[in-house]
C-alpha atoms as a PDB file:
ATOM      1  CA  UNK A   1      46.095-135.497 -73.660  1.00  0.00           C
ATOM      2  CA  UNK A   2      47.241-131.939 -73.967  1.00  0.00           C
ATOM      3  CA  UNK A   3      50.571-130.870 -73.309  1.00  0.00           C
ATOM      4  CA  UNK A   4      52.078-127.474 -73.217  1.00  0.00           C
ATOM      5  CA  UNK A   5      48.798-125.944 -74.105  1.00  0.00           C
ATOM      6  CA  UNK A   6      47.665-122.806 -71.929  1.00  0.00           C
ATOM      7  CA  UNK A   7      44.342-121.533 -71.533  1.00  0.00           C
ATOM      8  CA  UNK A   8      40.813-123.369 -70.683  1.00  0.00           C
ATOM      9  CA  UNK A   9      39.603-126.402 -73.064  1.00  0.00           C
ATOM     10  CA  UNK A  10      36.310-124.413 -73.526  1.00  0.00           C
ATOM     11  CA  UNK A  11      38.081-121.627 -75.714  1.00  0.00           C
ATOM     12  CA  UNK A  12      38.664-124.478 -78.293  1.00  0.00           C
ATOM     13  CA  UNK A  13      37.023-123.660 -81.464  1.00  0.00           C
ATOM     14  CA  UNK A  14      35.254-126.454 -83.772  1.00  0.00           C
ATOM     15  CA  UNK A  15      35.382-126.865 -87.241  1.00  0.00           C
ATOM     16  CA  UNK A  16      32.728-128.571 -88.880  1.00  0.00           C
ATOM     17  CA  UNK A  17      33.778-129.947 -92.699  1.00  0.00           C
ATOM     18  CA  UNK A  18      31.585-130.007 -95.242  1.00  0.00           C
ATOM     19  CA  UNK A  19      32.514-132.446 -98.135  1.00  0.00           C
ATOM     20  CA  UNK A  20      30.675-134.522-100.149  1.00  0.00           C
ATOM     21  CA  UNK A  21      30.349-137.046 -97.494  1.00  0.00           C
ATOM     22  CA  UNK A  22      28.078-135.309 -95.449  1.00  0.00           C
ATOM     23  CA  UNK A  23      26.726-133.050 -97.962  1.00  0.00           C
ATOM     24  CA  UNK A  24      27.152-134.218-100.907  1.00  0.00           C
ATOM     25  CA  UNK A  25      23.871-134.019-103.611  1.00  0.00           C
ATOM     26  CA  UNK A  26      20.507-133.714-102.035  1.00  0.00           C
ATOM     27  CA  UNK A  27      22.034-134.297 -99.166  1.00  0.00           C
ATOM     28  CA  UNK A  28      20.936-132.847 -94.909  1.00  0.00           C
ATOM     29  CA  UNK A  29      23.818-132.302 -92.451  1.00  0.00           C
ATOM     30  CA  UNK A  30      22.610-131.438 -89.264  1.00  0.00           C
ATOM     31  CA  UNK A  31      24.362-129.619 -86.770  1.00  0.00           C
ATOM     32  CA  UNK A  32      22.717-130.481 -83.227  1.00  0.00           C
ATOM     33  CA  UNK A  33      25.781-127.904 -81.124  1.00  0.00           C
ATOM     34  CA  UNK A  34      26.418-124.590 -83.037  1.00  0.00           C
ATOM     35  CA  UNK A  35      28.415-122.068 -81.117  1.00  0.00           C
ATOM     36  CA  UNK A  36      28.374-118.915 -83.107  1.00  0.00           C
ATOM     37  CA  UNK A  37      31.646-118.032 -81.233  1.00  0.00           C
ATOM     38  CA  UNK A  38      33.328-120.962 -81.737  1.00  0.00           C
ATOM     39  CA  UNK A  39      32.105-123.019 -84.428  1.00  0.00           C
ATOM     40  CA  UNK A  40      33.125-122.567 -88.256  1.00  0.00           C
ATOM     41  CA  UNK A  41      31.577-124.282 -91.281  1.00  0.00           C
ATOM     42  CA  UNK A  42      34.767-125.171 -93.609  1.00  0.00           C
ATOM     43  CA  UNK A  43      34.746-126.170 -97.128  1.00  0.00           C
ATOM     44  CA  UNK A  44      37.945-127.686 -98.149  1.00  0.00           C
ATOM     45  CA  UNK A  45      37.491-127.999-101.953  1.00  0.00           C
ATOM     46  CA  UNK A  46      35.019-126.319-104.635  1.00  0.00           C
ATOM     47  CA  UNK A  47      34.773-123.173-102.688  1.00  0.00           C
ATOM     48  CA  UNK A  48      31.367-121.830-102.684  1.00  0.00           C
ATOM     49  CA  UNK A  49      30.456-118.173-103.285  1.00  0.00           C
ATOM     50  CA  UNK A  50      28.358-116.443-100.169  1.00  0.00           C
ATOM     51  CA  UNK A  51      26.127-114.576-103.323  1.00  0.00           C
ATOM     52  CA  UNK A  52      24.691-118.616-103.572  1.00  0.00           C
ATOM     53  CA  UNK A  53      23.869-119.267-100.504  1.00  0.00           C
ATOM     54  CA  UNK A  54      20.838-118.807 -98.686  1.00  0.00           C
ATOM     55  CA  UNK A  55      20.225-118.606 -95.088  1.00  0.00           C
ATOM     56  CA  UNK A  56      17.301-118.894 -93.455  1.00  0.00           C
ATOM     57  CA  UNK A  57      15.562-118.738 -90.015  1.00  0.00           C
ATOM     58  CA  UNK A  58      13.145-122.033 -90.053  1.00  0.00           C
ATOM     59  CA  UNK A  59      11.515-121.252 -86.275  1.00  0.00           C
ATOM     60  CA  UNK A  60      14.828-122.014 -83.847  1.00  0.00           C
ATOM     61  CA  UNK A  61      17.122-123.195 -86.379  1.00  0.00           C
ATOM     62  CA  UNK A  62      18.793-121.753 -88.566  1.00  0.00           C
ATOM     63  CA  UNK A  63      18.887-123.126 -92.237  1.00  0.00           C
ATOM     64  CA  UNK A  64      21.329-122.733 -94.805  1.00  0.00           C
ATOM     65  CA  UNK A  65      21.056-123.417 -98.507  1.00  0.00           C
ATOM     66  CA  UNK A  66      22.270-122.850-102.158  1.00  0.00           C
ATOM     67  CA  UNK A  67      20.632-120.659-104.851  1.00  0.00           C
ATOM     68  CA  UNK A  68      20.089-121.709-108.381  1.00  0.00           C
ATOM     69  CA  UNK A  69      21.706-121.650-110.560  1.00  0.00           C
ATOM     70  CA  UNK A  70      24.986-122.168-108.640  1.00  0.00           C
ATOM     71  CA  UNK A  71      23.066-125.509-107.074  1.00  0.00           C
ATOM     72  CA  UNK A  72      21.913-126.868-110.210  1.00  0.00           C
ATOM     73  CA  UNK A  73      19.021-128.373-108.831  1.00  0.00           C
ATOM     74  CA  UNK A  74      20.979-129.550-105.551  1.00  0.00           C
ATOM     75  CA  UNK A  75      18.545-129.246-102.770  1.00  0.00           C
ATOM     76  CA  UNK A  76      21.230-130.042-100.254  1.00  0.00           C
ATOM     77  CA  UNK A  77      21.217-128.157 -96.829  1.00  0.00           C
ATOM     78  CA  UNK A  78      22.842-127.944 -93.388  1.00  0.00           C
ATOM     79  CA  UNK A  79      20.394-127.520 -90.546  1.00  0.00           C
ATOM     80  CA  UNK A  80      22.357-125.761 -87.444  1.00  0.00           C
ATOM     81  CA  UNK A  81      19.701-126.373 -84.306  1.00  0.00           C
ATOM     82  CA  UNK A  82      19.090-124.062 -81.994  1.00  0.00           C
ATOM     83  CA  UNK A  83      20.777-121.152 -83.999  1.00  0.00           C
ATOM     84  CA  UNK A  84      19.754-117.601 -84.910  1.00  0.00           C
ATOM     85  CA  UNK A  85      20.190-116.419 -87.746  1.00  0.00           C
ATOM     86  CA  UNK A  86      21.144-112.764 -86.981  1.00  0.00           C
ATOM     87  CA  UNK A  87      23.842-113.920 -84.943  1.00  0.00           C
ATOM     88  CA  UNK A  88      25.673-115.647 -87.704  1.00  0.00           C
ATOM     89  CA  UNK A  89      28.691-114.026 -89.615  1.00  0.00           C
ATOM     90  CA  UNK A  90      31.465-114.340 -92.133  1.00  0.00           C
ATOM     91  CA  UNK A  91      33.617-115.520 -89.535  1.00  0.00           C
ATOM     92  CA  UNK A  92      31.365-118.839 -88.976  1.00  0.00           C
ATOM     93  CA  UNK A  93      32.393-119.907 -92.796  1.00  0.00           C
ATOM     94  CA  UNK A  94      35.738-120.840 -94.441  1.00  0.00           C
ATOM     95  CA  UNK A  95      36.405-121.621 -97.686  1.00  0.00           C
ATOM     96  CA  UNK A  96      33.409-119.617 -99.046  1.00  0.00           C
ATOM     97  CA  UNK A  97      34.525-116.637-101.211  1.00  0.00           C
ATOM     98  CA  UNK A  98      32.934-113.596-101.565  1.00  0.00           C
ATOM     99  CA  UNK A  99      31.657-111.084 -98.565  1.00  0.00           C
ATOM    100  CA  UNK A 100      29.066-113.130 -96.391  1.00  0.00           C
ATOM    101  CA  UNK A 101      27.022-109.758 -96.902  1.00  0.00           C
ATOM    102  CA  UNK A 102      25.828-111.470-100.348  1.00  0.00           C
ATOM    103  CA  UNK A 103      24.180-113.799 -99.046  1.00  0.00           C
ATOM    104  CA  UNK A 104      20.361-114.218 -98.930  1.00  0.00           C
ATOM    105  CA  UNK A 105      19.372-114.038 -95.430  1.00  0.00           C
ATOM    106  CA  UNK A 106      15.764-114.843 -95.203  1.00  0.00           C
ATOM    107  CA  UNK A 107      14.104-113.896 -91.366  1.00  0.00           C
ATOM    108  CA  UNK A 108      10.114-114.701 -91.978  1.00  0.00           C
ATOM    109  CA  UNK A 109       7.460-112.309 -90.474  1.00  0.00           C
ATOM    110  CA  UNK A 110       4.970-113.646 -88.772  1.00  0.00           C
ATOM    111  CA  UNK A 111       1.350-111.810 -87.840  1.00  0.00           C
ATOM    112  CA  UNK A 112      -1.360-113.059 -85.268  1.00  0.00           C
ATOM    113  CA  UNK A 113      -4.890-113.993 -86.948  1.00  0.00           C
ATOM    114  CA  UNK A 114      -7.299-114.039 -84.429  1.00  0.00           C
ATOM    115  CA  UNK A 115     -10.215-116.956 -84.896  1.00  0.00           C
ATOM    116  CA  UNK A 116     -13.173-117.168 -83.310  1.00  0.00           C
ATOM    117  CA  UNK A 117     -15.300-120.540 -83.576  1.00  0.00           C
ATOM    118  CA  UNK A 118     -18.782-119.280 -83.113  1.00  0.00           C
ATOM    119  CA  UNK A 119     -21.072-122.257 -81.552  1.00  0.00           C
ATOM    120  CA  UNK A 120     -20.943-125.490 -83.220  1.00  0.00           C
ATOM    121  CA  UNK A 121     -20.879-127.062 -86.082  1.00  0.00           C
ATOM    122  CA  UNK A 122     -16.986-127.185 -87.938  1.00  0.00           C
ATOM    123  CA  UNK A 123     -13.877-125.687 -87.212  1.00  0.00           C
ATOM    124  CA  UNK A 124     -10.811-124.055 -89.115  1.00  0.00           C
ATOM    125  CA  UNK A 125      -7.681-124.839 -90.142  1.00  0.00           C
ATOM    126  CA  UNK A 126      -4.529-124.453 -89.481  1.00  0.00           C
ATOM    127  CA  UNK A 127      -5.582-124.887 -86.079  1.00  0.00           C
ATOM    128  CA  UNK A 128      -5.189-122.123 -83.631  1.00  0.00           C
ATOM    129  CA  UNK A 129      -3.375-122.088 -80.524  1.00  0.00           C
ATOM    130  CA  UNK A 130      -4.778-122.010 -76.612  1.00  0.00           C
ATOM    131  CA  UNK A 131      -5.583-118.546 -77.048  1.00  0.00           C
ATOM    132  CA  UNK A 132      -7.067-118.379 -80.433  1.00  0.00           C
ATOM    133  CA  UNK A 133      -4.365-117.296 -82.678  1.00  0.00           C
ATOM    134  CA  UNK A 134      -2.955-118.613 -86.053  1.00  0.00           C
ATOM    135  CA  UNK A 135       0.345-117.467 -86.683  1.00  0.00           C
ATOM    136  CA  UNK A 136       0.590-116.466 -90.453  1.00  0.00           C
ATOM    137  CA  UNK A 137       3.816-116.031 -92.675  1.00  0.00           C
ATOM    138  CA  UNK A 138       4.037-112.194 -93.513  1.00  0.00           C
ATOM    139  CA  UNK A 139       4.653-111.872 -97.344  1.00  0.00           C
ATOM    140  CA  UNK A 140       2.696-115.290 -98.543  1.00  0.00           C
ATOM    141  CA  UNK A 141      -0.870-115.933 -99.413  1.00  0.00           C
ATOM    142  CA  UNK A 142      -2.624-117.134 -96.493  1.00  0.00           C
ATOM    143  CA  UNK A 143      -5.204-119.589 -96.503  1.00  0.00           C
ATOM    144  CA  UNK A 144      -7.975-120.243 -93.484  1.00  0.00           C
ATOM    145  CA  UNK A 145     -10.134-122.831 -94.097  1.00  0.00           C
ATOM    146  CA  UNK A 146     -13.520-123.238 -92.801  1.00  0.00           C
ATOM    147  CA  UNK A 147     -14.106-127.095 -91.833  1.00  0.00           C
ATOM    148  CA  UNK A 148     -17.932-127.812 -91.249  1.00  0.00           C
ATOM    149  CA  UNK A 149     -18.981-131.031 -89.655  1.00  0.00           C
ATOM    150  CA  UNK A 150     -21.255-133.579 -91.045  1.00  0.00           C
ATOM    151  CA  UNK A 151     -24.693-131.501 -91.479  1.00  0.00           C
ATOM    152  CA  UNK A 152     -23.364-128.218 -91.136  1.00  0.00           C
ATOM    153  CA  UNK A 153     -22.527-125.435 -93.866  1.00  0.00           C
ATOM    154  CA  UNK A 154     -20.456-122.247 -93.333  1.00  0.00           C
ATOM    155  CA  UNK A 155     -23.335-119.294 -92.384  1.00  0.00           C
ATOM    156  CA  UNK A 156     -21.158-116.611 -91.894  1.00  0.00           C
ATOM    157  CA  UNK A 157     -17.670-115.089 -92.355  1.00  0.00           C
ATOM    158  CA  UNK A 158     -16.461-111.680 -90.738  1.00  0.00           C
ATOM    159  CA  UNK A 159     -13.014-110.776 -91.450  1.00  0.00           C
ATOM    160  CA  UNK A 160     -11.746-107.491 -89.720  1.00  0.00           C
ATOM    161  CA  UNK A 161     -15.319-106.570 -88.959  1.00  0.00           C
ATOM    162  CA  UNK A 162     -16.466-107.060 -92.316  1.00  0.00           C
ATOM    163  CA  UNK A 163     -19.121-109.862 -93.607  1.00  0.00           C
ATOM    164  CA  UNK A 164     -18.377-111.463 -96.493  1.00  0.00           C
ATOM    165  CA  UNK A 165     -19.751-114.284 -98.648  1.00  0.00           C
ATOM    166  CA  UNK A 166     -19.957-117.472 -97.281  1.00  0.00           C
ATOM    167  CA  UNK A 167     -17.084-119.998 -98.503  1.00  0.00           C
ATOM    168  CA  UNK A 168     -15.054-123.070 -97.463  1.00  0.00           C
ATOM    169  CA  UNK A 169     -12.006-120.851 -97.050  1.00  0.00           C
ATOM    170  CA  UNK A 170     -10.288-117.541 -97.071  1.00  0.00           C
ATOM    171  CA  UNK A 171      -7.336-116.195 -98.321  1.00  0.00           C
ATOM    172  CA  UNK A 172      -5.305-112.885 -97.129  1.00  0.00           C
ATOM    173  CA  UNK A 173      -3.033-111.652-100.639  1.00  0.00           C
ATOM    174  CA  UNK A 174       0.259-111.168 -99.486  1.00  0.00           C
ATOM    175  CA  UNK A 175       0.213-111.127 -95.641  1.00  0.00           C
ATOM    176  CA  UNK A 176       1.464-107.534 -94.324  1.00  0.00           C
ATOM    177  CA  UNK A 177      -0.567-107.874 -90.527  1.00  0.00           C
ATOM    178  CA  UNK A 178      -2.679-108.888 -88.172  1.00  0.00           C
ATOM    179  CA  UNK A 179      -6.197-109.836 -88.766  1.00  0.00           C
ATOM    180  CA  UNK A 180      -9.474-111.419 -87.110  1.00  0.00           C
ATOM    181  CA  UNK A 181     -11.629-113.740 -88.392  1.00  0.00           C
ATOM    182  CA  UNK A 182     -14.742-115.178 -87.109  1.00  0.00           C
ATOM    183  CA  UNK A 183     -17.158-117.955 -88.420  1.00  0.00           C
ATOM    184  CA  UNK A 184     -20.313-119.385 -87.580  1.00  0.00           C
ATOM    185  CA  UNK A 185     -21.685-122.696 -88.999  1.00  0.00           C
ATOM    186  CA  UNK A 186     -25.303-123.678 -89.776  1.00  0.00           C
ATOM    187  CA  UNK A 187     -27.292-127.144 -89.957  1.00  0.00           C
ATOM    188  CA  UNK A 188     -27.193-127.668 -93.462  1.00  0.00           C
ATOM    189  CA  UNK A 189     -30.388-127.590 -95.590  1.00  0.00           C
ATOM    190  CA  UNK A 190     -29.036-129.588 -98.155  1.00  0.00           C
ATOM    191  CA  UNK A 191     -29.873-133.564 -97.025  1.00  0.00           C
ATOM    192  CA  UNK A 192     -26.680-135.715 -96.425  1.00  0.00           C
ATOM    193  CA  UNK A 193     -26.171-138.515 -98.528  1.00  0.00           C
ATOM    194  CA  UNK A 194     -25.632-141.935 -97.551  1.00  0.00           C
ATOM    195  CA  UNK A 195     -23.295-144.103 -99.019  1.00  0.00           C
ATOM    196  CA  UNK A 196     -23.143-145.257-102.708  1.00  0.00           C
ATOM    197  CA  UNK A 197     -24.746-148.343-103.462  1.00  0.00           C
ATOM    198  CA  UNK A 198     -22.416-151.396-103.337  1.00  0.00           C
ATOM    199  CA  UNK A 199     -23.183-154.526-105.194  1.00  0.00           C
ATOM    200  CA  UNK A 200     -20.981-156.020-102.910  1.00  0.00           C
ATOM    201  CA  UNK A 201     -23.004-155.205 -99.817  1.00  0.00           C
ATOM    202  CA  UNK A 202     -25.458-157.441 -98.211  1.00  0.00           C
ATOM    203  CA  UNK A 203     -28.273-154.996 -96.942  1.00  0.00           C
ATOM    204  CA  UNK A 204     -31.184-155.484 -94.398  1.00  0.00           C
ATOM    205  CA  UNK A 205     -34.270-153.555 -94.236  1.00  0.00           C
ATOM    206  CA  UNK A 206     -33.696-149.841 -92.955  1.00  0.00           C
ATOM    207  CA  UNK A 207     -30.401-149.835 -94.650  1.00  0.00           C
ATOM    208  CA  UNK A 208     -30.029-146.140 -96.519  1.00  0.00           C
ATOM    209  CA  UNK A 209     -27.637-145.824-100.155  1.00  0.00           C
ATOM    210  CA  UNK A 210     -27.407-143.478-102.567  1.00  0.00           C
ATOM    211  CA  UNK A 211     -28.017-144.206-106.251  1.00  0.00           C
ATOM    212  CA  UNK A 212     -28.123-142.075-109.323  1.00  0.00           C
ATOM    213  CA  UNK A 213     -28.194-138.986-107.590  1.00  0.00           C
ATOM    214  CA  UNK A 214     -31.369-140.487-105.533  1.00  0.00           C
ATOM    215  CA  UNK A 215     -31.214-141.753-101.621  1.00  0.00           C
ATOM    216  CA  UNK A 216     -33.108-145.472-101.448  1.00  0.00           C
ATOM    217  CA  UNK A 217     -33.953-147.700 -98.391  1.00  0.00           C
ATOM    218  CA  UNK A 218     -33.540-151.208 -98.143  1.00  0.00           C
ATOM    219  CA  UNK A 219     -37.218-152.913 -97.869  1.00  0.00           C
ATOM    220  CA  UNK A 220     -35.600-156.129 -97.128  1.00  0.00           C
ATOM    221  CA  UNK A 221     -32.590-158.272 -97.286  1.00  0.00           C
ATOM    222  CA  UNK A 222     -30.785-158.235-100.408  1.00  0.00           C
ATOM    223  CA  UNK A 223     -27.659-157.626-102.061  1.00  0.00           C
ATOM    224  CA  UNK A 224     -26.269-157.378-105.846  1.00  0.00           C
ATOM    225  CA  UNK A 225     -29.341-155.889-106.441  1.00  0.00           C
ATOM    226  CA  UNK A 226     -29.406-152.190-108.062  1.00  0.00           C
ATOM    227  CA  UNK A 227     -32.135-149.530-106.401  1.00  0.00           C
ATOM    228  CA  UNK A 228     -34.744-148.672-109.044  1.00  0.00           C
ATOM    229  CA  UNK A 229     -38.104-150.395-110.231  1.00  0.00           C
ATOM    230  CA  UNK A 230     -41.595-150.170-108.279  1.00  0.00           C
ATOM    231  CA  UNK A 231     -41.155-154.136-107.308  1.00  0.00           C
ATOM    232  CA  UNK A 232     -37.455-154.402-106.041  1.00  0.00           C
ATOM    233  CA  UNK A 233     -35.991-154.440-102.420  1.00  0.00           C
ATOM    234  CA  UNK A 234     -35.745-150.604-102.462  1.00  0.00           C
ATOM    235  CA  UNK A 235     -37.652-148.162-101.596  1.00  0.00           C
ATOM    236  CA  UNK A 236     -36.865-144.578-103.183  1.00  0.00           C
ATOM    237  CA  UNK A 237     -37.077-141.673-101.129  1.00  0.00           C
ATOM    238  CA  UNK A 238     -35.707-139.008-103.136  1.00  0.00           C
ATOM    239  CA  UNK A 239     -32.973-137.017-104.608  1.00  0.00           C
ATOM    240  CA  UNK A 240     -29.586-136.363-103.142  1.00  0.00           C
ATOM    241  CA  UNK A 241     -26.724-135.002-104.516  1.00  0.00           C
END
C-alpha cells in the first residue's frame, strides 16, 4: 500500500475534520481513539477562535465546546473518550486562530462528603459509594437529600459535628471541601394516609381511603359511593392530612 515511505506506520498522525457534517448545529462528534501525540482536530472553513471555545474535563473524557456569543445558541460539541484534558495543546487543533491559551479550560474539583445512615428508616441521595462517600462538585451548590421511608420523618441532622434543624435536605453554598454528614430517621407521629377515595373503586369491608382531609373504612361492599353521613358504607376514623 505504501511505497517509498520510511519509518514505522504507528508514527502516522490522524486528522480528524470537523465540518458541518459531523458537527454541524447542535450537533455530538465523538471521538472514541484520541492520541494527544498524534491526533489533530482540523477545521477546514469558518475558522474558529480558541477565546470561544471551551474545554472541559467531564470524568475521563475530555469535552470541548463553544462560548456564547461566538455559538449563537449552538450547543454542538466533540466528545474525545478517554482524554485528559491537561494533556491537550495548540498543536491538537488546526484551523483555529488565536493562542489555544484563550481558551476556557474547565478541570472540576471534586470533595468527599462523608454520609452516615444512622439505623433505619430512609436514606440519602445522591447515593454514596461502598465506603460512604458522595463525591461533590467543588464550586456549585450542593444538595443532600434526606429520603425517609413510608412512616418515618428525618430526627436528626449533624453536619461537621454540628446539629441542625431537621429538613428533607441540605445544601453546602459553594462547595470549597470536604464535609460529613450524618442522619437519623424516626417513626413518624404524623398517621399515613391511605389512598384518595376513588369513585371508580369497588371496596370491601376493611378497605381504608382518605377523604376531605379525613381517613374512612369501608363497612361493607360498595363503590361510587362518597365517605360521609352516619348511615353510609363508611366508617370515619379521623383526620389525616
Amino acid at each position: 500500500m505504501f511505497v517509498n515511505v520510511t519509518g514505522s506506520f504507528d508514527r502516522l498522525g490522524y486528522i480528524v475534520p470537523l465540518n458541518h457534517k459531523n458537527w454541524g448545529w447542535n450537533m455530538e462528534l465523538v471521538v472514541s481513539t484520541f492520541d494527544v501525540d498524534k491526533t489533530v482536530l482540523s477545521i477546514a472553513n469558518n475558522p474558529t477562535p480558541f477565546e470561544s471555545v471551551k474545554v472541559t474535563q467531564e470524568g475521563a473524557d475530555a469535552v470541548i465546546s463553544l462560548l456564547e456569543p461566538f455559538s449563537r445558541g449552538d450547543k454542538k460539541k466533540i466528545v474525545l473518550k478517554n482524554t485528559d484534558v491537561t494533556t491537550l495543546s495548540g498543536k491538537n487543533f488546526q484551523g483555529f486562530t488565536g493562542d489555544y491559551s484563550e481558551a476556557t479550560i474547565d478541570i472540576p474539583v471534586f470533595f468527599d462528603i462523608s454520609v452516615t445512615v444512622n439505623g433505619v428508616g430512609g436514606s440519602v441521595s445522591p447515593a454514596p459509594d461502598a465506603n460512604g462517600v458522595i463525591k461533590g462538585k467543588g464550586g456549585t451548590d450542593f444538595t443532600i437529600t434526606f429520603n425517609a421511608d413510608e412512616g418515618y420523618a428525618v430526627e436528626s441532622i449533624i453536619v461537621d459535628g454540628q446539629a441542625q434543624q431537621p429538613a428533607s435536605s441540605y445544601t453546602f453554598s459553594a462547595l470549597s471541601g470536604a464535609h460529613s454528614v450524618s442522619v437519623s430517621f424516626k417513626e413518624s407521629d404524623t398517621p399515613v394516609c391511605p389512598a384518595p377515595w376513588d369513585p371508580t373503586k369497588v371496596y370491601v369491608a376493611g378497605d381504608l381511603v382518605t377523604y376531605e382531609g379525613s381517613t374512612y373504612e369501608a363497612k361493607w361492599y360498595n363503590t361510587n359511593t362518597a365517605p360521609g353521613g352516619q348511615w353510609g358504607p363508611w366508617k370515619l376514623l379521623g383526620p389525616c392530612s
